[in-house]
PDB file of N, CA and C in Angstrom:
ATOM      1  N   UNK A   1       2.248   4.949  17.811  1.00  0.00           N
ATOM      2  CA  UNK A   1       1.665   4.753  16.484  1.00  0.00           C
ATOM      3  C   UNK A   1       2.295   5.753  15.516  1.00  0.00           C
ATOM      4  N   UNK A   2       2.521   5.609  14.679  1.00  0.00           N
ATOM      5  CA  UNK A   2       3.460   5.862  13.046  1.00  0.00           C
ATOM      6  C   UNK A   2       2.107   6.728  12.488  1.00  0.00           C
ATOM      7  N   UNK A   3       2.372   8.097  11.944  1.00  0.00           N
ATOM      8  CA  UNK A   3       1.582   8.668  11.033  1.00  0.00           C
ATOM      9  C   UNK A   3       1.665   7.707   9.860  1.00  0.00           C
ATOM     10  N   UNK A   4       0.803   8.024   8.965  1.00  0.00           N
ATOM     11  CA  UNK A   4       0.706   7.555   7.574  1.00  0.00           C
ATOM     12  C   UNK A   4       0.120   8.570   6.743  1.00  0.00           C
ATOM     13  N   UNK A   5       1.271   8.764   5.957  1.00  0.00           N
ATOM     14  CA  UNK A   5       0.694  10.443   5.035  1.00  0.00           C
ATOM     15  C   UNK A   5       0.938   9.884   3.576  1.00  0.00           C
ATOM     16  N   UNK A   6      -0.221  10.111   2.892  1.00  0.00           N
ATOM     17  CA  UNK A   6      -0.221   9.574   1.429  1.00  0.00           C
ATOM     18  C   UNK A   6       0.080  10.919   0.476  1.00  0.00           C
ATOM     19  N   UNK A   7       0.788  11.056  -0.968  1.00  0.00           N
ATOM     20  CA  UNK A   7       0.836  11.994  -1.356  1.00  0.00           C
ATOM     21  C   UNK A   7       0.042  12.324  -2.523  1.00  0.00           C
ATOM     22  N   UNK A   8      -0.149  13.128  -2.984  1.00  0.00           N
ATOM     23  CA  UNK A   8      -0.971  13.474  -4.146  1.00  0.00           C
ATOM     24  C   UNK A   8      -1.464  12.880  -4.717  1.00  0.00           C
ATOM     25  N   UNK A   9      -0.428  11.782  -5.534  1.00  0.00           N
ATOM     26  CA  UNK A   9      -0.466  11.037  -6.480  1.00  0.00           C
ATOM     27  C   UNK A   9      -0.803   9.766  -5.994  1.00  0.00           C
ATOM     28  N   UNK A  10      -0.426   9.444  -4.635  1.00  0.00           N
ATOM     29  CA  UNK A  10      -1.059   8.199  -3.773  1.00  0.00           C
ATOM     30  C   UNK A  10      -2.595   8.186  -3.768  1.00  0.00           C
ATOM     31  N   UNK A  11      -3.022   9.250  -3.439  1.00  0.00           N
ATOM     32  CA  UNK A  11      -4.592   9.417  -2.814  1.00  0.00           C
ATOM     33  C   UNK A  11      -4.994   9.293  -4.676  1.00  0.00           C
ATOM     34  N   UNK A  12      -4.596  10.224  -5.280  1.00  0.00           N
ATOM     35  CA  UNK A  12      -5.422   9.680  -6.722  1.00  0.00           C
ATOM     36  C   UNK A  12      -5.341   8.355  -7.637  1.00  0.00           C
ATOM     37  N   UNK A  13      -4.188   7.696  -7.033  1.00  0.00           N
ATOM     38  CA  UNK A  13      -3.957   6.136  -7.947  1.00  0.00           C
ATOM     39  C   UNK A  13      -5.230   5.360  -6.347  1.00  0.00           C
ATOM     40  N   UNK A  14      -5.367   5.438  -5.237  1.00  0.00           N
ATOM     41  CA  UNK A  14      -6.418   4.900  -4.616  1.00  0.00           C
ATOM     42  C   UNK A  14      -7.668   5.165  -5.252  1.00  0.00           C
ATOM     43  N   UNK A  15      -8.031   6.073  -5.361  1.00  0.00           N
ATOM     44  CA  UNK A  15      -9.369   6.674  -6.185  1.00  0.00           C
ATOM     45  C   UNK A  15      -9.103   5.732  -7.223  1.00  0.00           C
ATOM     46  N   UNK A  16      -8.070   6.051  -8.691  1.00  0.00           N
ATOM     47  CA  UNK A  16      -8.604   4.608  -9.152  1.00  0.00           C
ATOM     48  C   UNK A  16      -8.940   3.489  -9.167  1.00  0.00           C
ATOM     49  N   UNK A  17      -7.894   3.251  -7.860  1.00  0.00           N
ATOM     50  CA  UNK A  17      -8.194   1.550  -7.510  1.00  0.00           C
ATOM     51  C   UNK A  17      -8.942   0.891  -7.382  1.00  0.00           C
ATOM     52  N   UNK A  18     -10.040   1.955  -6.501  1.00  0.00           N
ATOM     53  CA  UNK A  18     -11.261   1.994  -5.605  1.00  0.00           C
ATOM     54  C   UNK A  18     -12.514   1.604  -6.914  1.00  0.00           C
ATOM     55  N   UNK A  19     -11.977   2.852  -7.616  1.00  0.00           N
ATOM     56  CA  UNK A  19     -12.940   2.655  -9.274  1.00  0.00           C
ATOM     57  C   UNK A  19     -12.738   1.243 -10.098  1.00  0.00           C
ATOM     58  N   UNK A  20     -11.549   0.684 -10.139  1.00  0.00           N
ATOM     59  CA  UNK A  20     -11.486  -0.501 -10.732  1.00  0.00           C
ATOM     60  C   UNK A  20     -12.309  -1.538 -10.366  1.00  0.00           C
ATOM     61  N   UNK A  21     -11.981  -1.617  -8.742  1.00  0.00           N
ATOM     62  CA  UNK A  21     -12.286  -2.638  -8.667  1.00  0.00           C
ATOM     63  C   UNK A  21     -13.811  -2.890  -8.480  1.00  0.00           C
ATOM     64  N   UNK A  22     -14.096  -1.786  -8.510  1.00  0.00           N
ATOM     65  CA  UNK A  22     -15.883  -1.818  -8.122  1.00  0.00           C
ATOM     66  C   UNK A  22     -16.175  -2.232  -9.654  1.00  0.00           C
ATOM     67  N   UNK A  23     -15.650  -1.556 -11.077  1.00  0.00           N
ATOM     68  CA  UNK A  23     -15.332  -2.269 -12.095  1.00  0.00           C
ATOM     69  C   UNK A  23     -15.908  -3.853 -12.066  1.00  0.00           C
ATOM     70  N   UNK A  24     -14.786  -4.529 -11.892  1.00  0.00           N
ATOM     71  CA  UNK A  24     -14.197  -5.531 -11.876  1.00  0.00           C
ATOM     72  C   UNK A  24     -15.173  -6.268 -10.905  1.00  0.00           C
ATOM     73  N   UNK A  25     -15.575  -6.146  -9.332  1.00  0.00           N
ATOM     74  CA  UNK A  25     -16.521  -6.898  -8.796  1.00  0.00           C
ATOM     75  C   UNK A  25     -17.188  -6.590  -8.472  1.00  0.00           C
ATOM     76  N   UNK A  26     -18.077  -4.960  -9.012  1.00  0.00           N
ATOM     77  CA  UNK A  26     -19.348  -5.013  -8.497  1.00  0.00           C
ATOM     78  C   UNK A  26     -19.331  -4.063  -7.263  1.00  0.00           C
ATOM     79  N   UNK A  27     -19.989  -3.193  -7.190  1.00  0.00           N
ATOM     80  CA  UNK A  27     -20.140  -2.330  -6.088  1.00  0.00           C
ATOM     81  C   UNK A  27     -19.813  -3.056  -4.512  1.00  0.00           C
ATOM     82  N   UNK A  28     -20.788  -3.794  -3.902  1.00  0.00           N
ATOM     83  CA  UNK A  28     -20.209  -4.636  -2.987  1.00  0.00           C
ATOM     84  C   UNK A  28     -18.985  -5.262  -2.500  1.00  0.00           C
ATOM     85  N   UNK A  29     -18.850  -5.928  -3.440  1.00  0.00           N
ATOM     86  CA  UNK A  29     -16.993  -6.883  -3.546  1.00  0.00           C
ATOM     87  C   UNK A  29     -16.400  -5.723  -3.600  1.00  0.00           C
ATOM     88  N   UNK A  30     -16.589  -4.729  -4.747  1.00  0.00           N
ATOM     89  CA  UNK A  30     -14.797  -3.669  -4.982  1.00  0.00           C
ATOM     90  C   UNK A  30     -14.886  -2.435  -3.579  1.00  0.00           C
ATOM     91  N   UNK A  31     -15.837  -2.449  -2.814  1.00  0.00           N
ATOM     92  CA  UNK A  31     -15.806  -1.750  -1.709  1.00  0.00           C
ATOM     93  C   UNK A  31     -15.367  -2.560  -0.789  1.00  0.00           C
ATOM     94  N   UNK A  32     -15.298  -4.107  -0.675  1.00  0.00           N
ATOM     95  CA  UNK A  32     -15.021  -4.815   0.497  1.00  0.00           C
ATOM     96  C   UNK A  32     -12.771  -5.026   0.094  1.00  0.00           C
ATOM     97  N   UNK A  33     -13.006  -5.432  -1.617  1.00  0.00           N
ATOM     98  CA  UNK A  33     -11.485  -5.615  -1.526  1.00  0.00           C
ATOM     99  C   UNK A  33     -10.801  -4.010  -1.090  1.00  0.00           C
ATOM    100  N   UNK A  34     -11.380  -2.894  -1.395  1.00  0.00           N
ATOM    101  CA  UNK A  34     -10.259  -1.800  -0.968  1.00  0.00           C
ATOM    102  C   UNK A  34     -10.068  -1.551   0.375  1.00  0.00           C
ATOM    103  N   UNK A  35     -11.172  -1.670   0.914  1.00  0.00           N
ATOM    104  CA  UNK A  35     -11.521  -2.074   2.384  1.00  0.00           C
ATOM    105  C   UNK A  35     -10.297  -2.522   3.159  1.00  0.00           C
ATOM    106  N   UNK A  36      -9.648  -3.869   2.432  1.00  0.00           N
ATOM    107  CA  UNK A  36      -9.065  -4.553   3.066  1.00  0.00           C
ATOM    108  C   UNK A  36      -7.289  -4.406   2.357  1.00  0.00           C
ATOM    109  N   UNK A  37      -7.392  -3.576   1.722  1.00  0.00           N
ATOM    110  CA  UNK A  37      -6.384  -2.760   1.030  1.00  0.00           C
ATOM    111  C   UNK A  37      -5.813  -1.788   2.084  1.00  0.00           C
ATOM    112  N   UNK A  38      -7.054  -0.583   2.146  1.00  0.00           N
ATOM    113  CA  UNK A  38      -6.643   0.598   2.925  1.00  0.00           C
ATOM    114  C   UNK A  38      -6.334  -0.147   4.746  1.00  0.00           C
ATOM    115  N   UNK A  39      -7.128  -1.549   4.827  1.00  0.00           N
ATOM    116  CA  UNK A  39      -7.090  -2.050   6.383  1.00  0.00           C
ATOM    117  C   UNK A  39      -5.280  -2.398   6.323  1.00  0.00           C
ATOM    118  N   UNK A  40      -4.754  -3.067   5.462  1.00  0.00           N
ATOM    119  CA  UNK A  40      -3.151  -3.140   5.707  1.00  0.00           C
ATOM    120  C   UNK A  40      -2.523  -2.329   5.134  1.00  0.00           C
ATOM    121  N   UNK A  41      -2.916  -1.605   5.004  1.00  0.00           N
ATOM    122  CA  UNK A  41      -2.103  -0.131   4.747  1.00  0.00           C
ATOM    123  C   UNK A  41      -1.782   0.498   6.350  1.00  0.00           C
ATOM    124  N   UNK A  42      -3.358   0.747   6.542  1.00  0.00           N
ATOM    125  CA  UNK A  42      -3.468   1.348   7.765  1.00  0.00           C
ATOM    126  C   UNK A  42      -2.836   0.605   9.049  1.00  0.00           C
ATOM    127  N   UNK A  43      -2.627  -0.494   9.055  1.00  0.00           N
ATOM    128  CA  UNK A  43      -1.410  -1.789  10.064  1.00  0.00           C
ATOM    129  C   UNK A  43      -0.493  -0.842   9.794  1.00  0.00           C
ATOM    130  N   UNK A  44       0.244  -0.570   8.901  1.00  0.00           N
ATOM    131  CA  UNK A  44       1.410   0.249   9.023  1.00  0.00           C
ATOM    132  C   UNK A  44       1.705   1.372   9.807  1.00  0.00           C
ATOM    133  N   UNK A  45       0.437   1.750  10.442  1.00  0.00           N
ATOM    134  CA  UNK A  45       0.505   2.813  11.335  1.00  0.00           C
ATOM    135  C   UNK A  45       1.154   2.363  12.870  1.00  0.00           C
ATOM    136  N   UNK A  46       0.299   0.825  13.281  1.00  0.00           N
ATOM    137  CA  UNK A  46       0.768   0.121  14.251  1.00  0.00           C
ATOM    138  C   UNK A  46       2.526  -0.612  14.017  1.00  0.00           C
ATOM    139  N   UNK A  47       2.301  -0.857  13.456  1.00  0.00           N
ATOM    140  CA  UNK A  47       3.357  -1.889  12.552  1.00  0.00           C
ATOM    141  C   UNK A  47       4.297  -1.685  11.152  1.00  0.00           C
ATOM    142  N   UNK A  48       5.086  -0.397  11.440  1.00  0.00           N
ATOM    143  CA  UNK A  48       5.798   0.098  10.123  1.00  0.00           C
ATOM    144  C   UNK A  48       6.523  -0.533   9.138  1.00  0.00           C
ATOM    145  N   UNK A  49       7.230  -1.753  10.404  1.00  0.00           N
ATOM    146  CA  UNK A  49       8.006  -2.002   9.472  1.00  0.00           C
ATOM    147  C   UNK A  49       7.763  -3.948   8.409  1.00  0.00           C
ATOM    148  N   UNK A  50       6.406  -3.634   8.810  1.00  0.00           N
ATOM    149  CA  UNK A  50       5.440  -4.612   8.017  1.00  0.00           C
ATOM    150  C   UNK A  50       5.777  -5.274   6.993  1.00  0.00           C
ATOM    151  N   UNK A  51       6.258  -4.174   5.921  1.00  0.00           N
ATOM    152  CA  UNK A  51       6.453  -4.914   5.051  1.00  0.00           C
ATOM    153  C   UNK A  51       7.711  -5.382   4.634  1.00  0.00           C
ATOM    154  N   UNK A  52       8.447  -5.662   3.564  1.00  0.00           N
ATOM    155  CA  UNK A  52       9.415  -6.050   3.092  1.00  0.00           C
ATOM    156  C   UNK A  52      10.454  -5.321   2.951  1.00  0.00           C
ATOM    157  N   UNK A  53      11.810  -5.632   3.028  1.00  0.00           N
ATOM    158  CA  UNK A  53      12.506  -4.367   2.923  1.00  0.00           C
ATOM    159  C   UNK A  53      13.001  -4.304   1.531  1.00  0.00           C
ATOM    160  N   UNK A  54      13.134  -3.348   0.547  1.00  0.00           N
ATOM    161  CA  UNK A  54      13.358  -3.279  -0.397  1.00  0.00           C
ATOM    162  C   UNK A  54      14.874  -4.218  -0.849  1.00  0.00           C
ATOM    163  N   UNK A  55      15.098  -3.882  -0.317  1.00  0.00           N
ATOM    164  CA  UNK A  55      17.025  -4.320  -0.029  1.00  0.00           C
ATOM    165  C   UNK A  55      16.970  -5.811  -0.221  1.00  0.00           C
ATOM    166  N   UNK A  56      16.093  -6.619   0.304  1.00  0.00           N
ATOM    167  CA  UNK A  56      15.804  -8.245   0.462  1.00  0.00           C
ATOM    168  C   UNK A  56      15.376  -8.660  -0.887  1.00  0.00           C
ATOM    169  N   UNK A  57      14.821  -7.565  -2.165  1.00  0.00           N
ATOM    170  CA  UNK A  57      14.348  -8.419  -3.625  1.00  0.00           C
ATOM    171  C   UNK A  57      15.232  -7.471  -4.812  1.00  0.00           C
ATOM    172  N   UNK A  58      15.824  -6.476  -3.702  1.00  0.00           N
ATOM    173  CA  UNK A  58      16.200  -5.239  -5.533  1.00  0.00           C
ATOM    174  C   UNK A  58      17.719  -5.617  -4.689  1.00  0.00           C
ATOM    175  N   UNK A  59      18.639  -5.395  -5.618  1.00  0.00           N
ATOM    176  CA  UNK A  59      19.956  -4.472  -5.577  1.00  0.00           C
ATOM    177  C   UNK A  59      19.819  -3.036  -5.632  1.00  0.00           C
ATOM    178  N   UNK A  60      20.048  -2.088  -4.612  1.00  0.00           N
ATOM    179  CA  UNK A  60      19.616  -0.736  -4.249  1.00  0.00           C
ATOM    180  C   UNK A  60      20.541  -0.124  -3.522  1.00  0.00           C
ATOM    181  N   UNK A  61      20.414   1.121  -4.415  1.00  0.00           N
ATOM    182  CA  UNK A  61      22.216   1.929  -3.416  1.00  0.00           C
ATOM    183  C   UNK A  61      21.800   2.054  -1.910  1.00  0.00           C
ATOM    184  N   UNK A  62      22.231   1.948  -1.031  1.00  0.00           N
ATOM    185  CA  UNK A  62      22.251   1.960   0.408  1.00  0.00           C
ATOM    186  C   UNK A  62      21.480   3.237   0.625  1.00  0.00           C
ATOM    187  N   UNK A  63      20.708   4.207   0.178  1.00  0.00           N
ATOM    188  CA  UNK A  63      20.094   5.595   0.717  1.00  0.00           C
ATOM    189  C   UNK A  63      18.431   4.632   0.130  1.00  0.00           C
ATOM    190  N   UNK A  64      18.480   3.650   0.000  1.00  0.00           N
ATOM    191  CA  UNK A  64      17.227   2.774  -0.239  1.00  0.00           C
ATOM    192  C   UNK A  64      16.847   2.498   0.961  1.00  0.00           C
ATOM    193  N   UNK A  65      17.539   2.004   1.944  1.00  0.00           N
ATOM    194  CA  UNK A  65      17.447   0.971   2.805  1.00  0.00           C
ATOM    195  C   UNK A  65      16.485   1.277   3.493  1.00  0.00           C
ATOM    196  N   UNK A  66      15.568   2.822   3.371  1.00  0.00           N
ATOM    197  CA  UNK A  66      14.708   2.905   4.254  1.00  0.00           C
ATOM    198  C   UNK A  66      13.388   2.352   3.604  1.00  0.00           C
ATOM    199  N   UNK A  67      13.284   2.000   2.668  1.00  0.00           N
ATOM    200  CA  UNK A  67      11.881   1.702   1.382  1.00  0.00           C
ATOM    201  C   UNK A  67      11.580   0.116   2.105  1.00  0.00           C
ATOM    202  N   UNK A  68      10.366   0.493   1.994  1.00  0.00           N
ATOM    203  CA  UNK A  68       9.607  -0.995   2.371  1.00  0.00           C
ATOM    204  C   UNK A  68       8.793  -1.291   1.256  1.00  0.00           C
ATOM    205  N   UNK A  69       8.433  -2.340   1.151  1.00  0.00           N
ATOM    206  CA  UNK A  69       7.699  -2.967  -0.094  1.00  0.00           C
ATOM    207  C   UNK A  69       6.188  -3.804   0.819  1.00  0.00           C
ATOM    208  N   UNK A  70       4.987  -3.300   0.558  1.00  0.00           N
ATOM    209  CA  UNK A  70       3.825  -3.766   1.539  1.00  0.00           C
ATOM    210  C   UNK A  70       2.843  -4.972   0.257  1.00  0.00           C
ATOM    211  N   UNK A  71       2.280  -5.786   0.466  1.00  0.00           N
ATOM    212  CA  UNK A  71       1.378  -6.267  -0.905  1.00  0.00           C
ATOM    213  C   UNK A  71       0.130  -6.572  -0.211  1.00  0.00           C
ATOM    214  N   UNK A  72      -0.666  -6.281  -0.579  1.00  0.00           N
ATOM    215  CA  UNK A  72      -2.309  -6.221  -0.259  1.00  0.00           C
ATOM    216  C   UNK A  72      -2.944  -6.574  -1.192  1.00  0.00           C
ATOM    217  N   UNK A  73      -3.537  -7.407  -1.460  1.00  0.00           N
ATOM    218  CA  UNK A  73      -5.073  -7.532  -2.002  1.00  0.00           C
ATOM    219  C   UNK A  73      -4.295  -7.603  -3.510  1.00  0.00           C
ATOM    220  N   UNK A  74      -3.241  -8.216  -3.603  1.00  0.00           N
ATOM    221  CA  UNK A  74      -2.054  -8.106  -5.305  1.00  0.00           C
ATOM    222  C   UNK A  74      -2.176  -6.613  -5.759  1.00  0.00           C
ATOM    223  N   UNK A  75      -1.901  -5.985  -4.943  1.00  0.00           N
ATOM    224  CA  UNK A  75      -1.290  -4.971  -4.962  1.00  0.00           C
ATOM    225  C   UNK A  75      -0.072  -4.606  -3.928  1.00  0.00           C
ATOM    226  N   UNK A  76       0.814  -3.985  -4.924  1.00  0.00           N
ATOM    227  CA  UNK A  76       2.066  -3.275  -4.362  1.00  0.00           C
ATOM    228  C   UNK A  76       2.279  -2.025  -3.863  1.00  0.00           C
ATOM    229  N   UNK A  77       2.692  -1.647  -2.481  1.00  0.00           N
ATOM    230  CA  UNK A  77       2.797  -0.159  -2.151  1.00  0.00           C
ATOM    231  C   UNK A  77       4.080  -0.386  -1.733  1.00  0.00           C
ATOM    232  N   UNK A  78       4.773   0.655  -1.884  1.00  0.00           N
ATOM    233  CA  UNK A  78       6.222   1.305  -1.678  1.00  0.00           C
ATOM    234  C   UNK A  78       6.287   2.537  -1.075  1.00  0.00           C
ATOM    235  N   UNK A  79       6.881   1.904   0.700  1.00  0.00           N
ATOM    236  CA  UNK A  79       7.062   3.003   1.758  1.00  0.00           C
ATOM    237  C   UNK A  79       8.128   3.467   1.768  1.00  0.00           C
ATOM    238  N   UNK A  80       8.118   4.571   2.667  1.00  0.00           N
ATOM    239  CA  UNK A  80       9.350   5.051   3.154  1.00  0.00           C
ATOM    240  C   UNK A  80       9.706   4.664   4.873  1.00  0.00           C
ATOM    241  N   UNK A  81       9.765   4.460   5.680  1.00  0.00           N
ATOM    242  CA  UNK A  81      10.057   3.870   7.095  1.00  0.00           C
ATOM    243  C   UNK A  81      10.881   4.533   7.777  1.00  0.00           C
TER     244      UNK A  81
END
């Protein structure tokens, strides 16, 4: 199993997310969609190379090739692998 280490600025754009969407649907729903946000995030621990490889939608200098592109819940996260 693959660590998964979020950085500063990761863990505080989640905190908003978390805030939006409870926003947006309501205490219940915006706790169930992040839920299922942080749940395929957290696959990446089993399963790194999950998501997309950057290389397959951008033109990207070759020191890219390690970036993965994950989408959850219409949201976009951008790994490193």
């Amino acid at each position: 199993m693959v660590s998964i280490e979020f950085s500063k600025t990761v863990q505080s754009k989640l905190s908003e997310l978390q805030i939006r969407l409870i926003e947006i649907g309501g205490e219940k729903k915006g706790k169930e969609r992040m839920a299922r946000v942080m749940s395929a995030v957290g696959n990446l621990g089993l399963f790194p190379g999950a998501g997309i490889p950057i290389t397959v939608i951008y033109d990207v200098e070759p020191e890219f090739k390690k970036y993965y592109i994950l989408y959850a819940e219409k949201n976009y996260f951008f790994y490193l692998y």
